[in-house]
Structure formats: structure tokens, C-alpha cells
PDB file of N, CA and C in Angstrom:
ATOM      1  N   UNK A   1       0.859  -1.178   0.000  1.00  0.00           N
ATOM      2  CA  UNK A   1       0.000   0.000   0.000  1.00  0.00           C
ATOM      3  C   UNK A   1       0.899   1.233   0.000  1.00  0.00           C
ATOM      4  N   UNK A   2       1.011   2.017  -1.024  1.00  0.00           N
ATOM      5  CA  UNK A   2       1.640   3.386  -0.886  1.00  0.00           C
ATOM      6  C   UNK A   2       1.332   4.208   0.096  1.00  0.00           C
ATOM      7  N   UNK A   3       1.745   4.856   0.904  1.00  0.00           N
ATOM      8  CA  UNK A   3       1.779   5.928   1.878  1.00  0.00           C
ATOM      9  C   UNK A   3       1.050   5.565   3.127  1.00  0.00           C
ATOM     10  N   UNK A   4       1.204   3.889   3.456  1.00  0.00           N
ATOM     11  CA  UNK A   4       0.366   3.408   4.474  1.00  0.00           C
ATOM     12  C   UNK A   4       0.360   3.920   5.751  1.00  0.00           C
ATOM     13  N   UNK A   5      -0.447   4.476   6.234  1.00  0.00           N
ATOM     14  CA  UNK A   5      -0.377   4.941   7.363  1.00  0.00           C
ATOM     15  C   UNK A   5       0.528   4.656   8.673  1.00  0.00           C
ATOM     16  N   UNK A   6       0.828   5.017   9.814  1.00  0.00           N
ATOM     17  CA  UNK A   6       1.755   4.609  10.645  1.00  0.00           C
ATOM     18  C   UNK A   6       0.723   4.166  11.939  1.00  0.00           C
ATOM     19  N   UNK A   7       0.442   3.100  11.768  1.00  0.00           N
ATOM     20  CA  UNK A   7      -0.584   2.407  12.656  1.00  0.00           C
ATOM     21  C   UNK A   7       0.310   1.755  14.194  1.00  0.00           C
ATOM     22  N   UNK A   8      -0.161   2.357  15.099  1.00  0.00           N
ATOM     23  CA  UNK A   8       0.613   1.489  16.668  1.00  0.00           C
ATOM     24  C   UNK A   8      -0.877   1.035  16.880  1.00  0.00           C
ATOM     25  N   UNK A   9      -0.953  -0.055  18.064  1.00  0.00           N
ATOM     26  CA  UNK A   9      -1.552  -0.296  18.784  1.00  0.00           C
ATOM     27  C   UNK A   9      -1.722  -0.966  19.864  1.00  0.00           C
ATOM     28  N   UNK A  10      -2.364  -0.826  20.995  1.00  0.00           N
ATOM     29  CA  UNK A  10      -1.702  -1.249  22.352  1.00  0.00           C
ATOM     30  C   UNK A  10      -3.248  -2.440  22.598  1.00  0.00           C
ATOM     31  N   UNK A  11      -2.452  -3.344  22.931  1.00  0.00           N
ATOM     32  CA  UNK A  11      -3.511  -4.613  23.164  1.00  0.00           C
ATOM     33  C   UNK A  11      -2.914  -5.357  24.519  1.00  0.00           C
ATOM     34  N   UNK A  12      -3.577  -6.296  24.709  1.00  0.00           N
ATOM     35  CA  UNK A  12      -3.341  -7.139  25.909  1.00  0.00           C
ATOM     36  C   UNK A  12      -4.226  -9.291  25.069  1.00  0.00           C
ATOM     37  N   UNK A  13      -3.344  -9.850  25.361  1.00  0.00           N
ATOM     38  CA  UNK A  13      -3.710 -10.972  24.401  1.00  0.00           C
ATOM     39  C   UNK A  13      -4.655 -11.313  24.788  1.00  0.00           C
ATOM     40  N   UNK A  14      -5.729 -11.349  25.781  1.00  0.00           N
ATOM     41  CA  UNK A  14      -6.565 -11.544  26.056  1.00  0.00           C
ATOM     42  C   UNK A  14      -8.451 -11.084  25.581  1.00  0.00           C
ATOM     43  N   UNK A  15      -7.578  -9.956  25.054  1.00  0.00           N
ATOM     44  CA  UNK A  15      -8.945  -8.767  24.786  1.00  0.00           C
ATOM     45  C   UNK A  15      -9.402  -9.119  23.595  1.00  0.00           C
ATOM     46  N   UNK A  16     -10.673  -9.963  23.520  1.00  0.00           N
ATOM     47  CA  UNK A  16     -11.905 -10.386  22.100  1.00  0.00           C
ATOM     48  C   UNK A  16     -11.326  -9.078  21.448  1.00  0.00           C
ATOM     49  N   UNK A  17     -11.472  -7.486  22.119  1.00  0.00           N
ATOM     50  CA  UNK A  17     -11.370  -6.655  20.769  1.00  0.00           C
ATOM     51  C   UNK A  17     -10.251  -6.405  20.166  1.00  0.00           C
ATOM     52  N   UNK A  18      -8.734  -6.852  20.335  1.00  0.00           N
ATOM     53  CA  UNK A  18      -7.611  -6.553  20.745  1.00  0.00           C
ATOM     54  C   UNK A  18      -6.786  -7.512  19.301  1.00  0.00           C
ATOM     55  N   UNK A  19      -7.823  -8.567  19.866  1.00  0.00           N
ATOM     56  CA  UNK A  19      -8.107  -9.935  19.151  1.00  0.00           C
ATOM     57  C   UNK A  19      -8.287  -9.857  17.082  1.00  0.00           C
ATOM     58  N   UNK A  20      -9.477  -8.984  17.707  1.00  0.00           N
ATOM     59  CA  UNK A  20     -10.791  -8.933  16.218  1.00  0.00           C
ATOM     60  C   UNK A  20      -9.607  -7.570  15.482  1.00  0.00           C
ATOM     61  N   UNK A  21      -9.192  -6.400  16.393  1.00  0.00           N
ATOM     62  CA  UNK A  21      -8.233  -5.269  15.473  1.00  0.00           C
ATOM     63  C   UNK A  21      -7.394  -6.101  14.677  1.00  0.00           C
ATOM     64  N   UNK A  22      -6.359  -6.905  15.744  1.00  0.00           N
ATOM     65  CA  UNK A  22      -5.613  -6.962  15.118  1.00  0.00           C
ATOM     66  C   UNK A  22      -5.934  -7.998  13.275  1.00  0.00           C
ATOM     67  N   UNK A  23      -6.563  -8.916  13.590  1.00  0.00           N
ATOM     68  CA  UNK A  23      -7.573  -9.704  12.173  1.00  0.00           C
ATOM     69  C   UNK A  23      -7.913  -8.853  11.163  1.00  0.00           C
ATOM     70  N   UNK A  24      -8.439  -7.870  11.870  1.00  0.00           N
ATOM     71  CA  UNK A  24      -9.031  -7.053  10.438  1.00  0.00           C
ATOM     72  C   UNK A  24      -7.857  -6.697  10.034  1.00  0.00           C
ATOM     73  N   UNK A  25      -6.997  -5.720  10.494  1.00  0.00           N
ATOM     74  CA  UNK A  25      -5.656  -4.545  10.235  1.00  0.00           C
ATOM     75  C   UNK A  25      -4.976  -6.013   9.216  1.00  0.00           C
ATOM     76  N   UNK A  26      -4.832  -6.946   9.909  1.00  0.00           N
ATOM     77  CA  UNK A  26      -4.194  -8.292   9.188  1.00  0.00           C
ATOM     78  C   UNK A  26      -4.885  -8.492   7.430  1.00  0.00           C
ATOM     79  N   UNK A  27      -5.979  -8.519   7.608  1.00  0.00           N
ATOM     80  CA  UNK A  27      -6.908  -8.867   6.742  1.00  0.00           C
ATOM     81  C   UNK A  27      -7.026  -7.451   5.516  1.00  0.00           C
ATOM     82  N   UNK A  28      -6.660  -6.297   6.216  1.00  0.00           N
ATOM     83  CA  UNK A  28      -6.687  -5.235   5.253  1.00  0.00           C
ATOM     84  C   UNK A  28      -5.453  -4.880   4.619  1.00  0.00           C
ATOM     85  N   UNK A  29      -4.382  -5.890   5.016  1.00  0.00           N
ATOM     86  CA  UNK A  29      -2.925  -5.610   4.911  1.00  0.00           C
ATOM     87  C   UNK A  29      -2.256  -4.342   5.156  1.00  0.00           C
ATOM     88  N   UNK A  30      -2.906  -3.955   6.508  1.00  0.00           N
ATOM     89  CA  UNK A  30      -2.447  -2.544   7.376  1.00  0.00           C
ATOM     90  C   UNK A  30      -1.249  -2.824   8.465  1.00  0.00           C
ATOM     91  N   UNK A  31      -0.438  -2.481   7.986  1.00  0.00           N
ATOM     92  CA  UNK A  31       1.085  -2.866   9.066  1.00  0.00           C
ATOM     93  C   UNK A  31       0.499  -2.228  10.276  1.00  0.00           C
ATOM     94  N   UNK A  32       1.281  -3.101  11.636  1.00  0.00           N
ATOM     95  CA  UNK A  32       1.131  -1.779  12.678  1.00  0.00           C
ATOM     96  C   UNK A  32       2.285  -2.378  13.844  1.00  0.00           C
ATOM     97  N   UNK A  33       2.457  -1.684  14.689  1.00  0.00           N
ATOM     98  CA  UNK A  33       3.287  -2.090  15.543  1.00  0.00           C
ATOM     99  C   UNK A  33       2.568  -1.899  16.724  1.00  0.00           C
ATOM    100  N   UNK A  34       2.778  -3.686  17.578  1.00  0.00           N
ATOM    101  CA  UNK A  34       2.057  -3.533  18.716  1.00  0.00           C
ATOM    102  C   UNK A  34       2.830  -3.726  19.758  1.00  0.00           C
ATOM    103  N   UNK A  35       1.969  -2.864  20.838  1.00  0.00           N
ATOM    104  CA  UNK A  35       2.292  -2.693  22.074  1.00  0.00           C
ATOM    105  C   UNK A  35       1.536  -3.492  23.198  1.00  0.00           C
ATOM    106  N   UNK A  36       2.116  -4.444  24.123  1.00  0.00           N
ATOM    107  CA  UNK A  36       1.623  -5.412  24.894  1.00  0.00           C
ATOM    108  C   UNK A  36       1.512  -4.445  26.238  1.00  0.00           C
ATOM    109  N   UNK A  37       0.378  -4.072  26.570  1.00  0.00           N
ATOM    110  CA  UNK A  37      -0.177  -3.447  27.788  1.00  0.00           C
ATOM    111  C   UNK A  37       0.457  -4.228  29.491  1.00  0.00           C
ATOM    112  N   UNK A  38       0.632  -5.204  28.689  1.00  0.00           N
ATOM    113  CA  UNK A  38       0.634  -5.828  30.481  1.00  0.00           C
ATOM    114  C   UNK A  38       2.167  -5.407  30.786  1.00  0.00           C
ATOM    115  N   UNK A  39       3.062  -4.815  30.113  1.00  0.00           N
ATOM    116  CA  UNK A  39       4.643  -3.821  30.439  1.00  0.00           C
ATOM    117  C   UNK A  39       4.111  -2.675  31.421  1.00  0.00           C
ATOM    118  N   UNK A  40       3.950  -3.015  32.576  1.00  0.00           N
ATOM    119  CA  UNK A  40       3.554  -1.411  32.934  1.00  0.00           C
ATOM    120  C   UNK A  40       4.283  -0.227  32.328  1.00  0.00           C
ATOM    121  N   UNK A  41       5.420  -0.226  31.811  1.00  0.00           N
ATOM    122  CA  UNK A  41       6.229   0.762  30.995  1.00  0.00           C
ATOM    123  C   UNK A  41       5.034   1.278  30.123  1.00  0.00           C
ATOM    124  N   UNK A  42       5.155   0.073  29.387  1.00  0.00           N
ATOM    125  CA  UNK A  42       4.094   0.531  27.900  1.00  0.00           C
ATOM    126  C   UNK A  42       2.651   0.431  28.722  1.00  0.00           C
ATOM    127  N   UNK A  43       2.407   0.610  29.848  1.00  0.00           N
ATOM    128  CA  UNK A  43       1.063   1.031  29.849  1.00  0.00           C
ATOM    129  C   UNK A  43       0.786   2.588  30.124  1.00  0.00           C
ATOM    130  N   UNK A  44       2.186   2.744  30.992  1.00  0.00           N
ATOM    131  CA  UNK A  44       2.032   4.114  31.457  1.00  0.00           C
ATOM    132  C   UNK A  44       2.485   4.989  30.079  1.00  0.00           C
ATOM    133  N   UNK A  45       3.112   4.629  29.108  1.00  0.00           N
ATOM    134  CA  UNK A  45       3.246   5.011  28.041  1.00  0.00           C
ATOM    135  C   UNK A  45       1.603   5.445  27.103  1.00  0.00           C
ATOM    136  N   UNK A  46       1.063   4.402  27.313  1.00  0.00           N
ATOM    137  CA  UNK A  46      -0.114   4.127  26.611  1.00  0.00           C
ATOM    138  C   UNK A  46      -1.225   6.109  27.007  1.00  0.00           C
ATOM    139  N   UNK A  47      -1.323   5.623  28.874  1.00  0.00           N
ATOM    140  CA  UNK A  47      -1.926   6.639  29.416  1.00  0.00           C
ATOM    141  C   UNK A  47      -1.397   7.804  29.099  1.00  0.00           C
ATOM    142  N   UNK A  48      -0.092   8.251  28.991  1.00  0.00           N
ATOM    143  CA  UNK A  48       0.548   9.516  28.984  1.00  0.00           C
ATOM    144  C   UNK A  48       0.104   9.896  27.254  1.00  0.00           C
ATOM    145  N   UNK A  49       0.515   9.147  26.417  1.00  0.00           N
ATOM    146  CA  UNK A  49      -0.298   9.486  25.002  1.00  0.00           C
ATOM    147  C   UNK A  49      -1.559   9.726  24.891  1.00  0.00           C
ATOM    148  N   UNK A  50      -2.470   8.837  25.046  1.00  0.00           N
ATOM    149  CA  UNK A  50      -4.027   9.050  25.158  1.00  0.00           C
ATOM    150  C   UNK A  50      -4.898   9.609  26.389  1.00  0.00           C
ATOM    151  N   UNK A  51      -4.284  10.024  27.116  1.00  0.00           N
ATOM    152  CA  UNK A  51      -5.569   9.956  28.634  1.00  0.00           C
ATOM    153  C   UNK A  51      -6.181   8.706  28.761  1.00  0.00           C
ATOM    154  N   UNK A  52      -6.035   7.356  28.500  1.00  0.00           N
ATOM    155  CA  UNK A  52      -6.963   6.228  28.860  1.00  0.00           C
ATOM    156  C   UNK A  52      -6.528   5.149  29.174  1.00  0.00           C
ATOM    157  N   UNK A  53      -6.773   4.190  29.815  1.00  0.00           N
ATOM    158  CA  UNK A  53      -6.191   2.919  30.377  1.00  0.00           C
ATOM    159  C   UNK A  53      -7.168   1.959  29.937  1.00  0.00           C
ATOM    160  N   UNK A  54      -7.434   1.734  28.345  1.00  0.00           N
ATOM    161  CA  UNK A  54      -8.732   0.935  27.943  1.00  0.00           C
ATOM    162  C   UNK A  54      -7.463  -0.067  27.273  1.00  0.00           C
ATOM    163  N   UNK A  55      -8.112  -1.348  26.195  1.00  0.00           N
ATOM    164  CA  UNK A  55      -7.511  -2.228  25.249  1.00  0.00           C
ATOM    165  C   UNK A  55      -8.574  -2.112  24.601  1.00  0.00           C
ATOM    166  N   UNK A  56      -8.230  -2.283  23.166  1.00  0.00           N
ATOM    167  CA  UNK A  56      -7.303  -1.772  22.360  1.00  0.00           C
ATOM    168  C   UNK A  56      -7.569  -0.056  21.996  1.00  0.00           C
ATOM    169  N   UNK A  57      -6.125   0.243  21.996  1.00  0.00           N
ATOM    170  CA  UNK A  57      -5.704   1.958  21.623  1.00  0.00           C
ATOM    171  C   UNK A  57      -5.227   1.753  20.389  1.00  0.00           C
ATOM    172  N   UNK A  58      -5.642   2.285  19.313  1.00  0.00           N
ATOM    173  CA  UNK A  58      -5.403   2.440  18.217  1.00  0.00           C
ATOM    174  C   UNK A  58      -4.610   3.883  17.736  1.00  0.00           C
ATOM    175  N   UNK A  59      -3.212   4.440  17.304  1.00  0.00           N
ATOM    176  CA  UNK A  59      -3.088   5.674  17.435  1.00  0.00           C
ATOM    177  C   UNK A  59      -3.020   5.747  15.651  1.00  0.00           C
ATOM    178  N   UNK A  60      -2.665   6.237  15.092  1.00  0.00           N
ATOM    179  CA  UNK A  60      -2.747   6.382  13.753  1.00  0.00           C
ATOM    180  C   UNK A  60      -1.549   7.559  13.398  1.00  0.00           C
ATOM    181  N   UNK A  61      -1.117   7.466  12.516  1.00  0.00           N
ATOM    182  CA  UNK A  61       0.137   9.057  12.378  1.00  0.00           C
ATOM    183  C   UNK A  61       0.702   9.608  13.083  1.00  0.00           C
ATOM    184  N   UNK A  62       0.586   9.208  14.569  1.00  0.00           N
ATOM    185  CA  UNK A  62       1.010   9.675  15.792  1.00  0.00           C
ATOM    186  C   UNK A  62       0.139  10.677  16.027  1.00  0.00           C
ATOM    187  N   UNK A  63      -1.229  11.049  15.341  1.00  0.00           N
ATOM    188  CA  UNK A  63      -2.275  12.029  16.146  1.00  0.00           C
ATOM    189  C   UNK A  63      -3.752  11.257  16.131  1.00  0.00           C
ATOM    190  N   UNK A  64      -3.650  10.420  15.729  1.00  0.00           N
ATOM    191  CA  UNK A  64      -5.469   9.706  15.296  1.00  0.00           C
ATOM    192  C   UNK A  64      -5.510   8.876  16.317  1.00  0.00           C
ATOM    193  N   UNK A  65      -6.315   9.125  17.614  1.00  0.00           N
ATOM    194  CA  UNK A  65      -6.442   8.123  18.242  1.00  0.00           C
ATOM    195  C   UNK A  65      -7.933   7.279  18.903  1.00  0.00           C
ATOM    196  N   UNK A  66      -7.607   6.198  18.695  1.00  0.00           N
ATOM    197  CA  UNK A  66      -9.152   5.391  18.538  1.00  0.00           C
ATOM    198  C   UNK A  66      -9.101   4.546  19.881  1.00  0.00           C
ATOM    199  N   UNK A  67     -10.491   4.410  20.764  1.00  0.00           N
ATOM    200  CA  UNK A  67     -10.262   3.358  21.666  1.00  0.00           C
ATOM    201  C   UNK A  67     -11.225   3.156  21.447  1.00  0.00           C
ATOM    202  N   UNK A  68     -11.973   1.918  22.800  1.00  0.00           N
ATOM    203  CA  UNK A  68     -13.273   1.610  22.389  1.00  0.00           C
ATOM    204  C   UNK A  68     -13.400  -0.339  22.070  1.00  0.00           C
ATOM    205  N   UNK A  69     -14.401  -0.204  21.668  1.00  0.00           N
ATOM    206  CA  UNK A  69     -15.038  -1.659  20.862  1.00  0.00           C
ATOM    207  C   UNK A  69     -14.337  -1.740  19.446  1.00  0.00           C
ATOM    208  N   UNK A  70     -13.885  -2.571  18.929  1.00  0.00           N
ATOM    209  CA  UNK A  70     -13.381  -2.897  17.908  1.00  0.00           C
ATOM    210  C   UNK A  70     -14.241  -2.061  16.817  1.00  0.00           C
ATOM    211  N   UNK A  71     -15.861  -2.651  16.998  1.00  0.00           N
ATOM    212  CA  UNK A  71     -16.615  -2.401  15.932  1.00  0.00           C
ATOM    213  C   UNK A  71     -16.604  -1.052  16.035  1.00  0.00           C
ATOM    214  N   UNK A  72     -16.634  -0.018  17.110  1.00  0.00           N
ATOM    215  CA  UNK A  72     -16.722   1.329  16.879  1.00  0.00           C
ATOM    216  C   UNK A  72     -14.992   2.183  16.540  1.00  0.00           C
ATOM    217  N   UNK A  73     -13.898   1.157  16.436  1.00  0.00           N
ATOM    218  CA  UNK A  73     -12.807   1.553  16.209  1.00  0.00           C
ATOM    219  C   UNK A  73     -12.881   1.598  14.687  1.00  0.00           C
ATOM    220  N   UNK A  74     -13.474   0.074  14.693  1.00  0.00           N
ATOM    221  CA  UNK A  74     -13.300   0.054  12.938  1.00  0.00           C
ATOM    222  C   UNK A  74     -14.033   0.835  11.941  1.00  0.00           C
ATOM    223  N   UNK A  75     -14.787   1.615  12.304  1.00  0.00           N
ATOM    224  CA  UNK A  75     -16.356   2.648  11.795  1.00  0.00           C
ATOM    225  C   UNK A  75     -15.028   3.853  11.472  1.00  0.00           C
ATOM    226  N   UNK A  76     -14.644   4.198  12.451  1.00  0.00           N
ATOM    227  CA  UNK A  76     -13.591   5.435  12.550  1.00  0.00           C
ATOM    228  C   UNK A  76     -12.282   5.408  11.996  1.00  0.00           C
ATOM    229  N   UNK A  77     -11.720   4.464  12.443  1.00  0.00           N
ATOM    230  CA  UNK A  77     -10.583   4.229  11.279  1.00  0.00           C
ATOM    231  C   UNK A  77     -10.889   3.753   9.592  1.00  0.00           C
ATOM    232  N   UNK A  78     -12.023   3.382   9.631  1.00  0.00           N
ATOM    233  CA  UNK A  78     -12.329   3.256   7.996  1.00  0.00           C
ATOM    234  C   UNK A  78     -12.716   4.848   7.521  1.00  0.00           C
ATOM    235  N   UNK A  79     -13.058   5.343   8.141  1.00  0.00           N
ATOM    236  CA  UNK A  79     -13.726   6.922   8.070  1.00  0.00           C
ATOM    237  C   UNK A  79     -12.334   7.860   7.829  1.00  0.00           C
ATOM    238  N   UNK A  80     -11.418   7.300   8.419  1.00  0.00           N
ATOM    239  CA  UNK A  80     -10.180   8.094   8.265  1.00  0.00           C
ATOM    240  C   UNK A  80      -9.383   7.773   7.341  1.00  0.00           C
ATOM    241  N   UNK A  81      -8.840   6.522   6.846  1.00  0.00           N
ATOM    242  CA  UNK A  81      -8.319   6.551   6.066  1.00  0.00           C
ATOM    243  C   UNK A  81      -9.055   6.471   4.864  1.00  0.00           C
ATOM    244  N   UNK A  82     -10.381   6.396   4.597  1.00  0.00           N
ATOM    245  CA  UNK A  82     -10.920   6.546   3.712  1.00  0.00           C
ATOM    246  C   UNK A  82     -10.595   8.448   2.603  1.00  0.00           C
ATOM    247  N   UNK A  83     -10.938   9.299   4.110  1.00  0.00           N
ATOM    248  CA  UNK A  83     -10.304  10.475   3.944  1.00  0.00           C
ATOM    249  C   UNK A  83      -8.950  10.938   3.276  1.00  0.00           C
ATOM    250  N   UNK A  84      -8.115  10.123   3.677  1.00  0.00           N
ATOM    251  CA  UNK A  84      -6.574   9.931   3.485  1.00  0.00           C
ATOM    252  C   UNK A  84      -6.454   9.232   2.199  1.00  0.00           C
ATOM    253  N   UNK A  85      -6.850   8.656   2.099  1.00  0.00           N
ATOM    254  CA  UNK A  85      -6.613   7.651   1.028  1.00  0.00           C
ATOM    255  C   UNK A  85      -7.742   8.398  -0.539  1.00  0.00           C
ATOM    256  N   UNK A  86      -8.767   9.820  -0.696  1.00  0.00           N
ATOM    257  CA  UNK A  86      -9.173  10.537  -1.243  1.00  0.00           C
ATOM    258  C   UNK A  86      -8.817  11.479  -1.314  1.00  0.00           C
ATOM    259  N   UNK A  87      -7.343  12.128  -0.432  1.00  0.00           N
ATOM    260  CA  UNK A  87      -6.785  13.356  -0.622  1.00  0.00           C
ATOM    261  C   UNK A  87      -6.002  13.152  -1.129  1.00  0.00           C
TER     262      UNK A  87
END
């Protein structure tokens, strides 16, 4: 994919939604680099970026950031790079 976005995301292996992101992002052939929550490092990392202590954090470009239910992550990140991907 040309100019693929710079996708992180912070999960914990346990999390159904954490689970279902990473499948789709897999399935859409969206690279991303993940971050395992249970590092308290990378959690307090997580909080200091977003304000939130949820799974899964989705950040996007280093300013797009998504938490939440998978299904309401995936509504918003399709909404965005849809944007991106028409400019």
C-alpha cells in the first residue's frame, strides 16, 4: 500500500477486541506495531499518550487516536483513512 499509514496499537492478548483489530488490520494488509499493555512501561506510556487505560488503543500518524469496541474503532478508522486515502 503506498503511503500506508503509521498504525501502533496497544492490546493485551486476552482482549476479544484486541483480538478482532488486530484480524481485520491483518486482513486489510495494514502494518502496525504492537504494544503489549501488560509492560507497565508501555502502559504508562499508553496513558501519557491518550488519557486512557482501555484495550485496544489504536493511534494512527502519531495524532489519530481510537479506543473503544473494535466495531466502533473500525467505523472510525475506515472513516479516516478513507479520507486519506481521497486526498
Amino acid at each position: 500500500m503506498p503511503n500506508a499509514p503509521w498504525i501502533e496499537i496497544y492490546t493485551t492478548p486476552t482482549c476479544p477486541d484486541c483480538l478482532a483489530l488486530k484480524r481485520w488490520l491483518n486482513a486489510e494488509q495494514l502494518p502496525f506495531v504492537e504494544r503489549d499493555l501488560r509492560d507497565p512501561a508501555i502502559a504508562d506510556e499508553a496513558k501519557r499518550r491518550t488519557g486512557v487505560r482501555v484495550a485496544p488503543i489504536t493511534i494512527i500518524d502519531g495524532k489519530h487516536v481510537f479506543y473503544g469496541t473494535f466495531p466502533t474503532q473500525r467505523a472510525e478508522i475506515e472513516a479516516l483513512l478513507d479520507l486519506t486515502r481521497a486526498a
